[in-house]
Protein backbone atom coordinates (compact mmCIF):
# COMPACT_ATOMS: atom_id res chain seq x y z
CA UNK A 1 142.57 139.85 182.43
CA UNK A 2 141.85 136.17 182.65
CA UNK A 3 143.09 135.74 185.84
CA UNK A 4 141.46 138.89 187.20
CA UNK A 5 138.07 137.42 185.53
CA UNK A 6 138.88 134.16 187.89
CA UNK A 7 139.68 136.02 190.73
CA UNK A 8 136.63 137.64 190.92
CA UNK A 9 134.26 134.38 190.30
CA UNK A 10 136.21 132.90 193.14
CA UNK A 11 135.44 135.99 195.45
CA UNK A 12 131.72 135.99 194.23
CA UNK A 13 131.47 131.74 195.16
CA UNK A 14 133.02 132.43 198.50
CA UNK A 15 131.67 135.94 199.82
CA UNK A 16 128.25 136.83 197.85
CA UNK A 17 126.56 133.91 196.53
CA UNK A 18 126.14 132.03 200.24
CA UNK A 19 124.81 135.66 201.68
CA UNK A 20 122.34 135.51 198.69
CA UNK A 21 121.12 131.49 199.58
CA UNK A 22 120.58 132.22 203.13
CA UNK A 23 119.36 135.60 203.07
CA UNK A 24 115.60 136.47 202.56
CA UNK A 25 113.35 138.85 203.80
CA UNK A 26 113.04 139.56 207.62
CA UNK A 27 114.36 140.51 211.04
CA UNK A 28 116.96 138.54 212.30
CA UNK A 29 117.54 138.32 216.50
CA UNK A 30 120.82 139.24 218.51
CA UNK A 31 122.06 135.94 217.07
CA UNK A 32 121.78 136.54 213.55
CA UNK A 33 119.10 134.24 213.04
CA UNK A 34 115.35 133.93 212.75
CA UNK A 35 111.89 131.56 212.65
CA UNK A 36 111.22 131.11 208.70
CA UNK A 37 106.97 132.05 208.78
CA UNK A 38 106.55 133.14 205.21
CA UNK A 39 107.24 131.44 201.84
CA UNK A 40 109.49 129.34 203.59
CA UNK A 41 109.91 126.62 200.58
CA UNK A 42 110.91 129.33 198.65
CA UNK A 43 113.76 129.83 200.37
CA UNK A 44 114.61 125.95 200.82
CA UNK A 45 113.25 125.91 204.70
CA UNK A 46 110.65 124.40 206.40
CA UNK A 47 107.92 126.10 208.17
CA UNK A 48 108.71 127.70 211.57
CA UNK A 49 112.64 126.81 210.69
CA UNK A 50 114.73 128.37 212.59
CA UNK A 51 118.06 129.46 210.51
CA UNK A 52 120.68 132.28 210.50
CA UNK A 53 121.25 134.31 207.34
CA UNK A 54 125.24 133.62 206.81
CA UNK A 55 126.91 130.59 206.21
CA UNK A 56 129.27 130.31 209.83
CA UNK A 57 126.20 131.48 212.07
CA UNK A 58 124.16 128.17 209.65
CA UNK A 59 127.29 125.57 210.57
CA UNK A 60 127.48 127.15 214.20
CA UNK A 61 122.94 126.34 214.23
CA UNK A 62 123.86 122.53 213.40
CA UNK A 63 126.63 122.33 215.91
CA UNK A 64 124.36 123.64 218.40
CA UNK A 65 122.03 121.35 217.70
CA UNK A 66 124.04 118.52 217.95
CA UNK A 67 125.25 119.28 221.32
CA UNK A 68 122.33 120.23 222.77
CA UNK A 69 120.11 116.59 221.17
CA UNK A 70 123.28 114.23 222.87
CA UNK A 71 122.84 115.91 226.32
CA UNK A 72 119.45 116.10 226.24
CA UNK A 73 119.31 112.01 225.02
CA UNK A 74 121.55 111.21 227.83
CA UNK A 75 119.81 112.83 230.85
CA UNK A 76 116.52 111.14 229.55
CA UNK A 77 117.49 107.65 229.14
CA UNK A 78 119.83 108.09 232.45
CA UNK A 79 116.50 108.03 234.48
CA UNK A 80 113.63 106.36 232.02
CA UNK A 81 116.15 103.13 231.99
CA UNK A 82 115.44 102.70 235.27
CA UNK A 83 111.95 103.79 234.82
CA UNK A 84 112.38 106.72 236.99
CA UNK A 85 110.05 108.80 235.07
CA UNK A 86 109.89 111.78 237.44
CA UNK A 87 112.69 113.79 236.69
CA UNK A 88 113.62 117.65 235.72
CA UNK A 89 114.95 119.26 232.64
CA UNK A 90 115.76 122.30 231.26
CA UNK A 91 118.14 124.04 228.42
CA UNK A 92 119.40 127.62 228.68
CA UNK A 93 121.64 129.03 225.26
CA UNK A 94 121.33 129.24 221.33
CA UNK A 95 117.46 128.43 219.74
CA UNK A 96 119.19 125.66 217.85
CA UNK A 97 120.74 124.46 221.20
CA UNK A 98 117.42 123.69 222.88
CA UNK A 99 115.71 122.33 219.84
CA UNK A 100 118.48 119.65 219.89
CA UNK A 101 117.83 119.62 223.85
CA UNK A 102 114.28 118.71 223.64
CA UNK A 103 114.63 116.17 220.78
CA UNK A 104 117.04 114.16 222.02
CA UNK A 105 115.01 114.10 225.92
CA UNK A 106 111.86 112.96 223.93
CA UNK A 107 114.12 110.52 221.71
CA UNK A 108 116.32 109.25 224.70
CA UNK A 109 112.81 109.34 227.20
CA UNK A 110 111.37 106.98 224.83
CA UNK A 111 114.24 104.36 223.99
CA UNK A 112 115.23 104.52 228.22
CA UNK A 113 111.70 103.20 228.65
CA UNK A 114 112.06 100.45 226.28
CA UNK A 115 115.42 99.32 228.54
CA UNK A 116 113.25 100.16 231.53
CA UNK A 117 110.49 97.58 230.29
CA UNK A 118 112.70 94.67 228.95
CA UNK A 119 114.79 94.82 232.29
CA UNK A 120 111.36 94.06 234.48
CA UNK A 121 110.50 91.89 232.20
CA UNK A 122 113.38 89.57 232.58
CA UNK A 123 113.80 90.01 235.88
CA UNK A 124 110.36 88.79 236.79
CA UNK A 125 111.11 86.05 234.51
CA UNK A 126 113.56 85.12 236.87
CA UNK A 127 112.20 85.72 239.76
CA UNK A 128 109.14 83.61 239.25
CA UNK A 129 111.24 80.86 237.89
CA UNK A 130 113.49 81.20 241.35
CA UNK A 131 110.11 81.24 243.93
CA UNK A 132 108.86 78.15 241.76
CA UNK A 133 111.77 76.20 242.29
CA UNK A 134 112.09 77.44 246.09
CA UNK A 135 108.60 76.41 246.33
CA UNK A 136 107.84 80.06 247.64
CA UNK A 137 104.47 81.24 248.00
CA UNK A 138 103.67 83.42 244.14
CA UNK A 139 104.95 87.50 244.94
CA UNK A 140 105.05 89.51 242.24
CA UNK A 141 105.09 92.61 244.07
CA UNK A 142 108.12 95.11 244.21
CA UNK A 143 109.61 97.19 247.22
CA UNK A 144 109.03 100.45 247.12
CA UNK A 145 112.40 102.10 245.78
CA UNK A 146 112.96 99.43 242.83
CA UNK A 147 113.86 100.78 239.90
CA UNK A 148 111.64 98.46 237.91
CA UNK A 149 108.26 98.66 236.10
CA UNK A 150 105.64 97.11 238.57
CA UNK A 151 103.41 95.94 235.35
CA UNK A 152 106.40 94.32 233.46
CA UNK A 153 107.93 92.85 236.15
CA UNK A 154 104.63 90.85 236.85
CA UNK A 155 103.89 90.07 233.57
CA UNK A 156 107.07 88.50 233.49
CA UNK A 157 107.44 86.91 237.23
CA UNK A 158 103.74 85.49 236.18
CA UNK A 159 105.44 83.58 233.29
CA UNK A 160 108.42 82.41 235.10
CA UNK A 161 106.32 80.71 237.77
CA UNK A 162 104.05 79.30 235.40
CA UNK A 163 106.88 78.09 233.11
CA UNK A 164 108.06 76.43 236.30
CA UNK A 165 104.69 74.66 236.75
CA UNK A 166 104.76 73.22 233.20
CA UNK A 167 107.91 71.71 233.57
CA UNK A 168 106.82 70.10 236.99
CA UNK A 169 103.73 68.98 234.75
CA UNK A 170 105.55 67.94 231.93
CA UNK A 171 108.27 66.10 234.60
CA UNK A 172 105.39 64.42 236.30
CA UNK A 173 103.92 63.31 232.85
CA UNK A 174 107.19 61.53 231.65
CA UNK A 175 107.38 60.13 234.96
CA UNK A 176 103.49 58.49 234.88
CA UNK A 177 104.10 57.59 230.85
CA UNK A 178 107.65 55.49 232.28
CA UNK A 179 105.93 53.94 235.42
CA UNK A 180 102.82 53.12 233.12
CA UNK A 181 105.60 51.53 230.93
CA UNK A 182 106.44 49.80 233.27
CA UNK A 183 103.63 48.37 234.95
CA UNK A 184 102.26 46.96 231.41
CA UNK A 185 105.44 44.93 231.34
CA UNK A 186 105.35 43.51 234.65
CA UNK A 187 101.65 42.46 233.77
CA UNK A 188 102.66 41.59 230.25
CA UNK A 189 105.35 39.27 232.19
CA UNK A 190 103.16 37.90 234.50
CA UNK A 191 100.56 37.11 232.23
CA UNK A 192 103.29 35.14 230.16
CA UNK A 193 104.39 33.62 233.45
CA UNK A 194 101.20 32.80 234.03
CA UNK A 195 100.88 31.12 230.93
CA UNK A 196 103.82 29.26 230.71
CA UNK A 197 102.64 28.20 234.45
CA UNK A 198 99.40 26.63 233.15
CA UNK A 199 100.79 25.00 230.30
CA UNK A 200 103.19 23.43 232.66
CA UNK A 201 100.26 22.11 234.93
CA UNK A 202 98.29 21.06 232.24
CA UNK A 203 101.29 18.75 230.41
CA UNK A 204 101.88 17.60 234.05
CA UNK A 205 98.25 16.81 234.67
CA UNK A 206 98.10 14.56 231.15
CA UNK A 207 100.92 12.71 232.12
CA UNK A 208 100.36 11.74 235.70
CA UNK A 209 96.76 11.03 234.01
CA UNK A 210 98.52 8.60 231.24
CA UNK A 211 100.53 7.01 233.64
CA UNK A 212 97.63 6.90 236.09
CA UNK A 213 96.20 4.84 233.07
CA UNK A 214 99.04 2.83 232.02
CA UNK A 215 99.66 1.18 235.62
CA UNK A 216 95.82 1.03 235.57
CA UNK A 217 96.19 -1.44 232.08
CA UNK A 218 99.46 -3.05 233.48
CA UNK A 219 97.00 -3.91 236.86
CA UNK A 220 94.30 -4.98 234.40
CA UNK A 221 96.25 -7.14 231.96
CA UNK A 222 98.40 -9.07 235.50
CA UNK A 223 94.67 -9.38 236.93
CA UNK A 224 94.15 -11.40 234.06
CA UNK A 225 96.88 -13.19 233.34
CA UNK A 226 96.61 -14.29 236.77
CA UNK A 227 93.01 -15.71 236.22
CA UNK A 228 94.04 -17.30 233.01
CA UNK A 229 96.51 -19.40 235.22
CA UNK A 230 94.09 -19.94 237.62
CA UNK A 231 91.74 -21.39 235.33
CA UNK A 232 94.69 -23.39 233.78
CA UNK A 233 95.66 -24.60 237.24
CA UNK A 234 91.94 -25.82 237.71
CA UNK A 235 91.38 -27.72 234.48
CA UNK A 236 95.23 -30.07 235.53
CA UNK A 237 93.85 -30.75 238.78
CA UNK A 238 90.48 -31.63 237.53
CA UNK A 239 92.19 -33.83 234.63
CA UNK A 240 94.30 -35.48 237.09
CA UNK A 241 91.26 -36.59 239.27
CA UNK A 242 89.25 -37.64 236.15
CA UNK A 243 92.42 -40.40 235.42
CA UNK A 244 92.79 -41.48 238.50
């Protein structure tokens, strides 16, 4: 009896009880399934859900889904990566199929457009830095069949160029700040050149003048040494006359 009792649980679990959780009131289409309009929470759906009413048609919905969102991702972000925005789609099976479809073209639309973006970006960066250093005239512009985003691609070919500039700036700076340097020492140098040159004259000057004033003493002192004999010489001769 036990075992009979158990038996019959089992088969309730399995066969009855998921009919019951996905069953409610209305219509269903040629695949089993239907758009939830009415009392949906009641039921554990959202509004507008689409859902079948047994449990294999409810795992075969998801499944569906799935596929449908990955192709429809990678068709959109195959063409809005390289911001080729004009392109066709459309789904043909299962409800569940296309809902995936259209989710994953808006999802994969939007994240190819972010690749699309940072791509001109950084190749404008490059660009610009590449004219700059050519020396080209500043072209932004794009040929006609690129696959990049005219506006991002300028944006960033703007920055490259003028990146360019301030390192020519900042190149030229270091290069005034050195020569600047180096001019202050040369004067600095000169000056103390210049210096050292005066001192030199002047300690030249007041020693010719001291020995311009010693030989002037020396002539002074033999001028007078010279009259002092003189004068001696004078007073023997007059002595002599005065004995004789």
């Amino acid at each position: 009896m036990k075992k009979l009792i158990i038996l019959f649980v089992v088969f309730f679990l399995i066969n009855v009880l998921p009919e019951i959780v996905y069953s409610h009131p209305g219509n269903t289409d040629e695949q089993g399934g239907h758009t939830c309009r009415t009392n949906c929470e009641q039921w554990g759906l959202n509004h507008l859900e689409y859902h079948y009413h047994d449990v294999e048609n409810n795992y075969t919905s998801q499944l569906d889904y799935d596929i449908g969102y990955k192709e429809g991702y990678e068709i959109a972000f195959q063409y809005a990566s390289i911001c080729d925005l004009d392109y066709e789609w459309w789904w043909e099976g299962p409800q569940e199929y296309g809902s995936g479809f259209e989710a994953g073209i808006e999802n994969g639309h939007e994240q190819g457009l972010k690749e699309c973006y940072a791509t001109s970006y950084e190749t404008g960066i490059d660009s610009g830095k590449l004219d700059s250093d050519n020396e080209n005239e500043y072209d932004d512009s794009l040929e006609e069949n690129s696959i990049l985003d005219q506006n991002y691609y300028s944006d960033g070919y703007s920055e490259g160029y003028v990146i360019k500039i301030e390192e020519e700036k900042k190149e030229k700076s270091k290069e005034n700040q050195i020569a600047e340097q180096t001019h202050s020492k040369r004067i600095a140098n000169e000056k103390t050149t210049n210096q050292t040159s005066e001192r030199d004259n002047f300690e030249t000057a007041v020693s010719d003048k001291y020995e311009d004033n010693a030989n002037s003493v020396n002539e002074y002192i033999l001028t007078g040494i010279f009259i002092l004999l003189l004068i001696v010489a004078l007073f023997i001769d007059y002595f002599k006359i005065k004995r004789s």
